[in-house]
C-alpha atoms as a PDB file:
ATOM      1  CA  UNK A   1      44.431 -27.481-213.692  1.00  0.00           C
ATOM      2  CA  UNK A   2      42.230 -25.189-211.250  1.00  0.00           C
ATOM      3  CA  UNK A   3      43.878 -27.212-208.646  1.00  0.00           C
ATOM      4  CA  UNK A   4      47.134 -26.412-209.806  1.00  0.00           C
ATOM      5  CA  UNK A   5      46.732 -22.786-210.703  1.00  0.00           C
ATOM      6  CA  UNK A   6      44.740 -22.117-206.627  1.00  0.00           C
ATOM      7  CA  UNK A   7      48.132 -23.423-205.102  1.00  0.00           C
ATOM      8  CA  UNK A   8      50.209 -21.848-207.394  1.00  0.00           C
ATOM      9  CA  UNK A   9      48.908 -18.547-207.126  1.00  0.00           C
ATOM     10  CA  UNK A  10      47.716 -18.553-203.332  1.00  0.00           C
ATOM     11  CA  UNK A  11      49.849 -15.712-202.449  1.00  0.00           C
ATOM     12  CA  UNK A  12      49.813 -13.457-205.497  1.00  0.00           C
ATOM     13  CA  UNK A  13      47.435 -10.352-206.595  1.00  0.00           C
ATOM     14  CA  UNK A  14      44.750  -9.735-208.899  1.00  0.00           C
ATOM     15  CA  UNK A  15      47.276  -9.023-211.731  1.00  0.00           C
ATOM     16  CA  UNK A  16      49.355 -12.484-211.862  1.00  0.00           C
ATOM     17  CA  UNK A  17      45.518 -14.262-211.445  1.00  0.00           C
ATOM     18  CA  UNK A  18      44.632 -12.472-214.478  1.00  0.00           C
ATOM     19  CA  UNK A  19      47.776 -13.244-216.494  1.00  0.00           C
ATOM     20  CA  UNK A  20      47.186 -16.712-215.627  1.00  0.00           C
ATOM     21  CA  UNK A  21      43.786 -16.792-216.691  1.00  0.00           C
ATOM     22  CA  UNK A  22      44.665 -15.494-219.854  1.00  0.00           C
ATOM     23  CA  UNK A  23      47.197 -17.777-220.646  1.00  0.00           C
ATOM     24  CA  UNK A  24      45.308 -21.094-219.460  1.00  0.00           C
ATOM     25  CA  UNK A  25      42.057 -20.204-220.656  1.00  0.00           C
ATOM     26  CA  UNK A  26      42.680 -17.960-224.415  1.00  0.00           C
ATOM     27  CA  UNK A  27      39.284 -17.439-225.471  1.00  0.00           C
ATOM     28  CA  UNK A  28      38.045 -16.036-221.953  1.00  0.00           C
ATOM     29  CA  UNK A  29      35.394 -13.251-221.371  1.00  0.00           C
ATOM     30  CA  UNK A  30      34.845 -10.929-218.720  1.00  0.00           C
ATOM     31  CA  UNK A  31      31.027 -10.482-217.474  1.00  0.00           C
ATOM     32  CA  UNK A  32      30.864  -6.996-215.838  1.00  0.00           C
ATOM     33  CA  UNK A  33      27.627  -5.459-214.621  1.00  0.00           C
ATOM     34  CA  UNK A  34      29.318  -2.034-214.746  1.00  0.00           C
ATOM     35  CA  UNK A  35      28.267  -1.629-210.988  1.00  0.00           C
ATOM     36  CA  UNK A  36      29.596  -0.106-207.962  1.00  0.00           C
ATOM     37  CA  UNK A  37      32.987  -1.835-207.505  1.00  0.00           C
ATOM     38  CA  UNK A  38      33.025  -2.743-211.446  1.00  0.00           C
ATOM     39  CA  UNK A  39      35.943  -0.239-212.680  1.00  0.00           C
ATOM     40  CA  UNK A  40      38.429  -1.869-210.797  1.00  0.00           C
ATOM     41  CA  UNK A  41      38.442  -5.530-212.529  1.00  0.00           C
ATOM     42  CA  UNK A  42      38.013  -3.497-215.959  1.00  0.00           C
ATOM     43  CA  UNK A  43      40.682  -1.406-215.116  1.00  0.00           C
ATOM     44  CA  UNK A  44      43.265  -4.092-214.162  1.00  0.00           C
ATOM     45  CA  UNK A  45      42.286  -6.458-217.302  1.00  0.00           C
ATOM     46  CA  UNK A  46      42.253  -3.139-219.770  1.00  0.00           C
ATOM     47  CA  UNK A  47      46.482  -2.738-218.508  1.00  0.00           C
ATOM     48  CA  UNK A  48      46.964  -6.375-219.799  1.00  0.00           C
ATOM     49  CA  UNK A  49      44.405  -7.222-222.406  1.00  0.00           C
ATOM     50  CA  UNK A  50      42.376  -3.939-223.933  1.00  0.00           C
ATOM     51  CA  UNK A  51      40.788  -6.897-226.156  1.00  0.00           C
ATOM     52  CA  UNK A  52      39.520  -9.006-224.047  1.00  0.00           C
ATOM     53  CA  UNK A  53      35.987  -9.930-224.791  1.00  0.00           C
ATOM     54  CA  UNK A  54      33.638  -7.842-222.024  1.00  0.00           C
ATOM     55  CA  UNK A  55      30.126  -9.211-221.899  1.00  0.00           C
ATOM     56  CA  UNK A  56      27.841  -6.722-220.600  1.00  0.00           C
ATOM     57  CA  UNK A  57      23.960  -7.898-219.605  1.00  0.00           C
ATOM     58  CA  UNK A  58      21.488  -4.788-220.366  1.00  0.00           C
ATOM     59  CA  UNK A  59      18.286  -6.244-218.324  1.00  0.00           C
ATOM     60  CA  UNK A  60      16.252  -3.301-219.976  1.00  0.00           C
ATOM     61  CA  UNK A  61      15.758  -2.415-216.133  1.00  0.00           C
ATOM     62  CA  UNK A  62      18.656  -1.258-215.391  1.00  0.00           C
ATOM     63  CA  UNK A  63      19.132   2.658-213.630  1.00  0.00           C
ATOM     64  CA  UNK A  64      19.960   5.196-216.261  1.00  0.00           C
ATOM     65  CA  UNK A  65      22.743   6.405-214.600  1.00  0.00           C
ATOM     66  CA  UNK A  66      24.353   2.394-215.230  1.00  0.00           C
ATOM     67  CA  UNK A  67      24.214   2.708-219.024  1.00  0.00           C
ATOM     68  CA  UNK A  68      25.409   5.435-218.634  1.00  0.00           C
ATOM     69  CA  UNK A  69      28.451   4.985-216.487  1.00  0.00           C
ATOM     70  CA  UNK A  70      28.970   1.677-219.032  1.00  0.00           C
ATOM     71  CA  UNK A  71      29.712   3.970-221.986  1.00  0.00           C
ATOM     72  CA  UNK A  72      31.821   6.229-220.103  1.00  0.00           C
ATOM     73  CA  UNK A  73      33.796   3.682-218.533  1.00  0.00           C
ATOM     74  CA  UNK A  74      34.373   1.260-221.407  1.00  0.00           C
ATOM     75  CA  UNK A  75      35.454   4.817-223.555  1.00  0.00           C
ATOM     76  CA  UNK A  76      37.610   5.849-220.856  1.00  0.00           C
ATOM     77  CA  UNK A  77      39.639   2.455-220.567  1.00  0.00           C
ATOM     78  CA  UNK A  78      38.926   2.007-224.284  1.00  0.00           C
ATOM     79  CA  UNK A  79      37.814  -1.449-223.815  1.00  0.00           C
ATOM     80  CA  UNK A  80      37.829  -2.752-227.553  1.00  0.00           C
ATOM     81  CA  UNK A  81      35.847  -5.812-227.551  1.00  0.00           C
ATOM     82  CA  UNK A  82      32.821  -4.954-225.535  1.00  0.00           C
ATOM     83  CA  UNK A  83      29.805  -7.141-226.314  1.00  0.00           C
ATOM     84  CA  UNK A  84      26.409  -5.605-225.267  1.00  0.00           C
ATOM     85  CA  UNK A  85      23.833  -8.515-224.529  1.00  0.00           C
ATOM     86  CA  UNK A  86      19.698  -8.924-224.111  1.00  0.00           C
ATOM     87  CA  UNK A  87      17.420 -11.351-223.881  1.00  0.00           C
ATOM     88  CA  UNK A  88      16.192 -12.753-227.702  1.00  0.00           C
ATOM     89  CA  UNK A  89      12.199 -12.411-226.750  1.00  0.00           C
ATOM     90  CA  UNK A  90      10.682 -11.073-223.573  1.00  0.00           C
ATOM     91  CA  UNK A  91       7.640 -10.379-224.686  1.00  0.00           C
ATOM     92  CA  UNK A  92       5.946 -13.351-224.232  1.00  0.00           C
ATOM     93  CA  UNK A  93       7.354 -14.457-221.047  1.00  0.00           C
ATOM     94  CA  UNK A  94       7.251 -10.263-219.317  1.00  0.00           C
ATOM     95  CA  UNK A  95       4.881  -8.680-221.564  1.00  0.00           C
ATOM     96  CA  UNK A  96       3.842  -5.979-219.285  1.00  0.00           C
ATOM     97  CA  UNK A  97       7.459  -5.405-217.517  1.00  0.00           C
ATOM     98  CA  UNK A  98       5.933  -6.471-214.542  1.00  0.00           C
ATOM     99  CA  UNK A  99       7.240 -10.084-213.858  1.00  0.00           C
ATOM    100  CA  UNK A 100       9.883  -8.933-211.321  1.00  0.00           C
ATOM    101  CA  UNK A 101       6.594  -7.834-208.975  1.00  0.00           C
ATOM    102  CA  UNK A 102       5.829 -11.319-209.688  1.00  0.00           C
ATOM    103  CA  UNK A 103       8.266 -13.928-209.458  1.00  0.00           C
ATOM    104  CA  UNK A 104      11.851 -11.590-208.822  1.00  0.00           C
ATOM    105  CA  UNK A 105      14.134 -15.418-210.031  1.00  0.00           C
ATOM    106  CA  UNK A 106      11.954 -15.532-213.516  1.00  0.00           C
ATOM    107  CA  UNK A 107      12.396 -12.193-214.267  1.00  0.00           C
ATOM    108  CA  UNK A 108      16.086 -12.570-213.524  1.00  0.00           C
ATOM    109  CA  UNK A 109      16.490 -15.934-215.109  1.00  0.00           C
ATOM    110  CA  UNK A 110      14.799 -14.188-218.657  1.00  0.00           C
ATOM    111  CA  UNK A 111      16.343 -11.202-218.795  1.00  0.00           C
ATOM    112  CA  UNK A 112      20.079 -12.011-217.425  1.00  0.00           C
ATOM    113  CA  UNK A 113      20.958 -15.643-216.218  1.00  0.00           C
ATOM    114  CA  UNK A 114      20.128 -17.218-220.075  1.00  0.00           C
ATOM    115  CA  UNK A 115      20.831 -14.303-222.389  1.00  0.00           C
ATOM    116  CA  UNK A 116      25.020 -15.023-220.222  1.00  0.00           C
ATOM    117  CA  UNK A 117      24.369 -18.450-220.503  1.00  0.00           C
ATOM    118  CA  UNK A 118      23.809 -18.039-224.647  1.00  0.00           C
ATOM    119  CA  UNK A 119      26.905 -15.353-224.517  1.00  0.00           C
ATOM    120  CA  UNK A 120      29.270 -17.564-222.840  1.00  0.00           C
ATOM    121  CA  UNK A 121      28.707 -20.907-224.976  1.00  0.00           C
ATOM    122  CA  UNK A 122      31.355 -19.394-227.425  1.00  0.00           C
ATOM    123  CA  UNK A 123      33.645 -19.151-223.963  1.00  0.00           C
ATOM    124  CA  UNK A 124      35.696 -21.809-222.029  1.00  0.00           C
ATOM    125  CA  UNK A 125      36.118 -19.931-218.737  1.00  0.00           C
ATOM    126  CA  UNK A 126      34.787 -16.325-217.560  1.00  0.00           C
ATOM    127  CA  UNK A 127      36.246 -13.479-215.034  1.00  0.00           C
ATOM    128  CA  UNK A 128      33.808 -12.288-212.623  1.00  0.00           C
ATOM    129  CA  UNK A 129      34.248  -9.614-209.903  1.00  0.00           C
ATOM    130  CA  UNK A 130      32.974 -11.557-206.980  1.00  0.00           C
ATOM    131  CA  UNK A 131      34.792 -11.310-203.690  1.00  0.00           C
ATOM    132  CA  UNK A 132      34.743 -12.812-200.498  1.00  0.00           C
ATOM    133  CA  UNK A 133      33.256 -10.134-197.831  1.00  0.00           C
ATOM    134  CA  UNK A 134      29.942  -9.449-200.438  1.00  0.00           C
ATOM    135  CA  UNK A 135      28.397 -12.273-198.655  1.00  0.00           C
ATOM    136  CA  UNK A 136      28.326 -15.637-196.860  1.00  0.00           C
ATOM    137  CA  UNK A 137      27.754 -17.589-199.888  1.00  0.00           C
ATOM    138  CA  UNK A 138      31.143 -16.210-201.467  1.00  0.00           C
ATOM    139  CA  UNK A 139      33.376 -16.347-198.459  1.00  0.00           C
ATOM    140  CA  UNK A 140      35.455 -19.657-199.469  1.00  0.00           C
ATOM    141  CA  UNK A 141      35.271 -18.122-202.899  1.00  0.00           C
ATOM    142  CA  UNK A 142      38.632 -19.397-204.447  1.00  0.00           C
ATOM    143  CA  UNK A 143      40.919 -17.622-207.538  1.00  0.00           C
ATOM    144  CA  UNK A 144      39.943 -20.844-209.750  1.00  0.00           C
ATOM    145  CA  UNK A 145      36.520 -22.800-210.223  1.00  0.00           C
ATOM    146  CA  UNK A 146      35.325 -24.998-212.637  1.00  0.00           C
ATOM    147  CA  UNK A 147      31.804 -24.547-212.833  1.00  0.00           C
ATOM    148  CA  UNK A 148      29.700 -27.281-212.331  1.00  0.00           C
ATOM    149  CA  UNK A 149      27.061 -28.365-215.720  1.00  0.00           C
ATOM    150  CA  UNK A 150      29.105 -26.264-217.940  1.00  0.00           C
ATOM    151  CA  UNK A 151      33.258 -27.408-216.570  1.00  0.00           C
ATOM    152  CA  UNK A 152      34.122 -23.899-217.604  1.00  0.00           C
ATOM    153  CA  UNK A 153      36.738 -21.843-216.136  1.00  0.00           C
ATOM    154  CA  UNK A 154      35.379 -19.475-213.635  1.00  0.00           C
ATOM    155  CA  UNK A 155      38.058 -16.821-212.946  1.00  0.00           C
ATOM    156  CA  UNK A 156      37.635 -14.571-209.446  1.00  0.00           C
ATOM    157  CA  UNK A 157      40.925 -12.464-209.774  1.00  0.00           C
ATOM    158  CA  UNK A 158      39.192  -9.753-206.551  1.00  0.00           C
ATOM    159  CA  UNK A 159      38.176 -12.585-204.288  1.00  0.00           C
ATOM    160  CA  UNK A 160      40.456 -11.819-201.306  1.00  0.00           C
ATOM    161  CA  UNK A 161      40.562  -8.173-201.917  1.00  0.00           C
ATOM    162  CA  UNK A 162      38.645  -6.166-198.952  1.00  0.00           C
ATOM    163  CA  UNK A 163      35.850  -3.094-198.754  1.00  0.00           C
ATOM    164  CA  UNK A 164      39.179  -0.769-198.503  1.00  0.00           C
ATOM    165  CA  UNK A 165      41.099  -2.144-200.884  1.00  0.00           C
ATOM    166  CA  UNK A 166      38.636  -1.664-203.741  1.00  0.00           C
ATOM    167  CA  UNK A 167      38.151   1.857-202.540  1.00  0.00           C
ATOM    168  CA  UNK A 168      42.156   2.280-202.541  1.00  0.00           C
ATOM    169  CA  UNK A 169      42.525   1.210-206.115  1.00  0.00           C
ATOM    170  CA  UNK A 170      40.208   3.301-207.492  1.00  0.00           C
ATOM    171  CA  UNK A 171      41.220   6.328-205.644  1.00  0.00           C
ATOM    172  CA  UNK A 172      45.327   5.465-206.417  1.00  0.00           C
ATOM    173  CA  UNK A 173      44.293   5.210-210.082  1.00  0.00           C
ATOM    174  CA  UNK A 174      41.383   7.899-210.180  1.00  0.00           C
ATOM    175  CA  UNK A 175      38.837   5.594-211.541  1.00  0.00           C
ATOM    176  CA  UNK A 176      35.494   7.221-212.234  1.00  0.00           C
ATOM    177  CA  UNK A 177      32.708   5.749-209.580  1.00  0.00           C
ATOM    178  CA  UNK A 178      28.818   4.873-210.444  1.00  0.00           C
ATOM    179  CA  UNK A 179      27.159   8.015-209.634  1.00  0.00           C
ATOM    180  CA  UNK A 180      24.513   5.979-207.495  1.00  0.00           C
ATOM    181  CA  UNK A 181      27.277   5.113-204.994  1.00  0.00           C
ATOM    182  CA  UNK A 182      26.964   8.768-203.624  1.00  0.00           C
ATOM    183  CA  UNK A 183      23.333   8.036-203.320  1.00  0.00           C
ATOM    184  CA  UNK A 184      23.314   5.131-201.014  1.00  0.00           C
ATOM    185  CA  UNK A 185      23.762   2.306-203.459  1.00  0.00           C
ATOM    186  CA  UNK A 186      26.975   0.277-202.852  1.00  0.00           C
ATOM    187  CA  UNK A 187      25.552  -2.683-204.783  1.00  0.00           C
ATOM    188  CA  UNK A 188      23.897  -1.711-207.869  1.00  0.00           C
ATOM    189  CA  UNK A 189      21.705  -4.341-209.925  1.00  0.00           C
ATOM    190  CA  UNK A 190      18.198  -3.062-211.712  1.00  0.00           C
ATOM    191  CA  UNK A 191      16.598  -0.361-210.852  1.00  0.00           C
ATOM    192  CA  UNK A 192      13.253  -2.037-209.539  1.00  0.00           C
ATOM    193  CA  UNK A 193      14.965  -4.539-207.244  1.00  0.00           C
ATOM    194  CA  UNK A 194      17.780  -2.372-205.924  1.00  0.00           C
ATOM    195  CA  UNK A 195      17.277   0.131-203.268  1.00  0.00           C
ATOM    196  CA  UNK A 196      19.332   2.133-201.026  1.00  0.00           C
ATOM    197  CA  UNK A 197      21.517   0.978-197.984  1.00  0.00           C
ATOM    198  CA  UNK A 198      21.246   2.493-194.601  1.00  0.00           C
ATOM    199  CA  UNK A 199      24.370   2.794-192.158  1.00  0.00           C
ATOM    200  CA  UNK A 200      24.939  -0.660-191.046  1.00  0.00           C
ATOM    201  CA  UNK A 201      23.729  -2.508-193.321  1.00  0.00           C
ATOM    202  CA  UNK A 202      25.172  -5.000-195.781  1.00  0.00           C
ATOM    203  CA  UNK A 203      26.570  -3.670-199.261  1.00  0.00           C
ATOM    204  CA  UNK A 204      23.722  -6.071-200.448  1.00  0.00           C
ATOM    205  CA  UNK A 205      21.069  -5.563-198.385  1.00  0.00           C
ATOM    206  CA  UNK A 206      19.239  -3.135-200.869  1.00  0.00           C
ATOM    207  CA  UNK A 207      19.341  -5.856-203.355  1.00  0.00           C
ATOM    208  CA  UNK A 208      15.609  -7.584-203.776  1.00  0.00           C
ATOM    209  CA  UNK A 209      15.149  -5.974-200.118  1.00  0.00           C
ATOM    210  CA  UNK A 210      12.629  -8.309-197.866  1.00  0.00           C
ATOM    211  CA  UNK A 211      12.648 -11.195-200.231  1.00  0.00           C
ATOM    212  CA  UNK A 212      14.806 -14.572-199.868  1.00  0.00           C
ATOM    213  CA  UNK A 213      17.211 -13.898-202.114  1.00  0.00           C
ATOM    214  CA  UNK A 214      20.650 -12.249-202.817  1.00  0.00           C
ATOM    215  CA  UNK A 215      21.955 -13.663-205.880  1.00  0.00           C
ATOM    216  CA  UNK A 216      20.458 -13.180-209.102  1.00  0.00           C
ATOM    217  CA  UNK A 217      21.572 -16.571-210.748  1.00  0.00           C
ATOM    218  CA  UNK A 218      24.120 -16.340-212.711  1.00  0.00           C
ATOM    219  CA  UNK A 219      26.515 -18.245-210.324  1.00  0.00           C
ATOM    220  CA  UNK A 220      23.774 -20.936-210.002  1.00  0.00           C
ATOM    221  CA  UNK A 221      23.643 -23.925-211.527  1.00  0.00           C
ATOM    222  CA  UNK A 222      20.270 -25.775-210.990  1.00  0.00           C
ATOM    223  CA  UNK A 223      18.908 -23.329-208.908  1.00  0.00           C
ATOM    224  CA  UNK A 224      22.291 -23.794-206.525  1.00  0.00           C
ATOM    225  CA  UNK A 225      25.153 -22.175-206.126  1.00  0.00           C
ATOM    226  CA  UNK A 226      27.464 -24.641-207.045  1.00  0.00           C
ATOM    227  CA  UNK A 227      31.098 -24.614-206.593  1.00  0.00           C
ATOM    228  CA  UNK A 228      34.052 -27.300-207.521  1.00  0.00           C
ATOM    229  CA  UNK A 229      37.266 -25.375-207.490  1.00  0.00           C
ATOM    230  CA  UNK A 230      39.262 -28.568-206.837  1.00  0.00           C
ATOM    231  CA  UNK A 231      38.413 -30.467-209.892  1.00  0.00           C
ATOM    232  CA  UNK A 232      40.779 -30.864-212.776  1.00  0.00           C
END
């Protein structure tokens, strides 16, 4: 099917990907972090499906200003089905909020990879808002994926948009952006791991700055990212 769907749709927008998503896939979720480039996606899926089940990972960590810029946005596009998620018991494994100085893929596997991973088991495919030009790792990024350990669905409806098309969109449709943006942060994840970007640097470079890492898991599997968009 993902096979099927790539060729299919290889020269179509965002819009048609989603429509096709929705109709292979019904019981589909969105995960949005509400970041920097987030309105877009939620804006496009709000024109066709209001309803659509939008899974939304609250780290406790996260910058003020993201919660927020969640509540305004999700009132704004009045996104009915929004599903606010944390992790069932930190405590044990974080108990003085200082496991990210520790071990930064711990802290990120408690308090966001497995609290999606519980979310999603009530899913058969998911729409992300990962695109091609956020990094090396995503730049064969495909529409379709089935996702390796779990064979759902993974959905990437922006992959082949670029820096100036997202900035287009939400200008054409006068989309509200995350007030951090204006401060230096084009990629916006929590607040203790995220830092400003100078001028020349990568979108993601303020993301867990210095360290050996630049995704926070959720598109692993195993530790890897892993994908198979040309099974099934």
């Amino acid at each position: 099917m993902v096979s099927a769907l790539n060729a299919q749709l290889s020269h179509h927008g965002a819009t048609d990907v989603l429509r096709a998503a929705f109709q292979a896939v019904p019981d589909i979720a969105l995960v949005s972090s509400f970041g920097a480039e987030s309105v877009v996606l939620l804006h496009l899926t709000a024109m066709i499906k209001r309803d659509v089940p939008v899974i939304f990972i609250d780290t406790e960590m996260l910058f003020a200003e993201t919660l927020t810029y969640q509540m305004d946005v999700a009132e704004r596009l009045r996104l009915s089905n929004l599903r606010i998620i944390r992790a069932d018991n930190i405590t044990p494994e974080d108990p003085d909020g200082t496991l990210h100085q520790r071990d930064t893929d711990a802290c990120c596997a408690l308090r966001k990879t497995r609290p999606l991973q519980k979310a999603l088991k009530a899913h058969t495919g998911w729409i992300t808002g990962r695109k091609r030009y956020q990094s090396d790792r995503r730049a064969a990024l495909e529409f379709f994926e089935v996702e390796a350990g779990s064979n759902r669905i993974k959905v990437n409806p922006l992959a082949r948009w670029a820096p100036e098309d997202v900035a287009d969109y939400m200008a054409e449709n006068r989309l509200p952006r995350h007030p951090l943006v204006a401060q230096g942060y084009p990629s916006i994840g929590c607040a203790p791991c995220t830092s400003p970007v100078a001028d020349g640097e990568a979108a993601r470079a303020g993301r867990w700055r210095d360290q050996n890492k630049d995704e926070c898991g959720i598109h692993f599997v195993n530790g890897r990212m892993v994908r198979t968009g040309e099974q099934t």
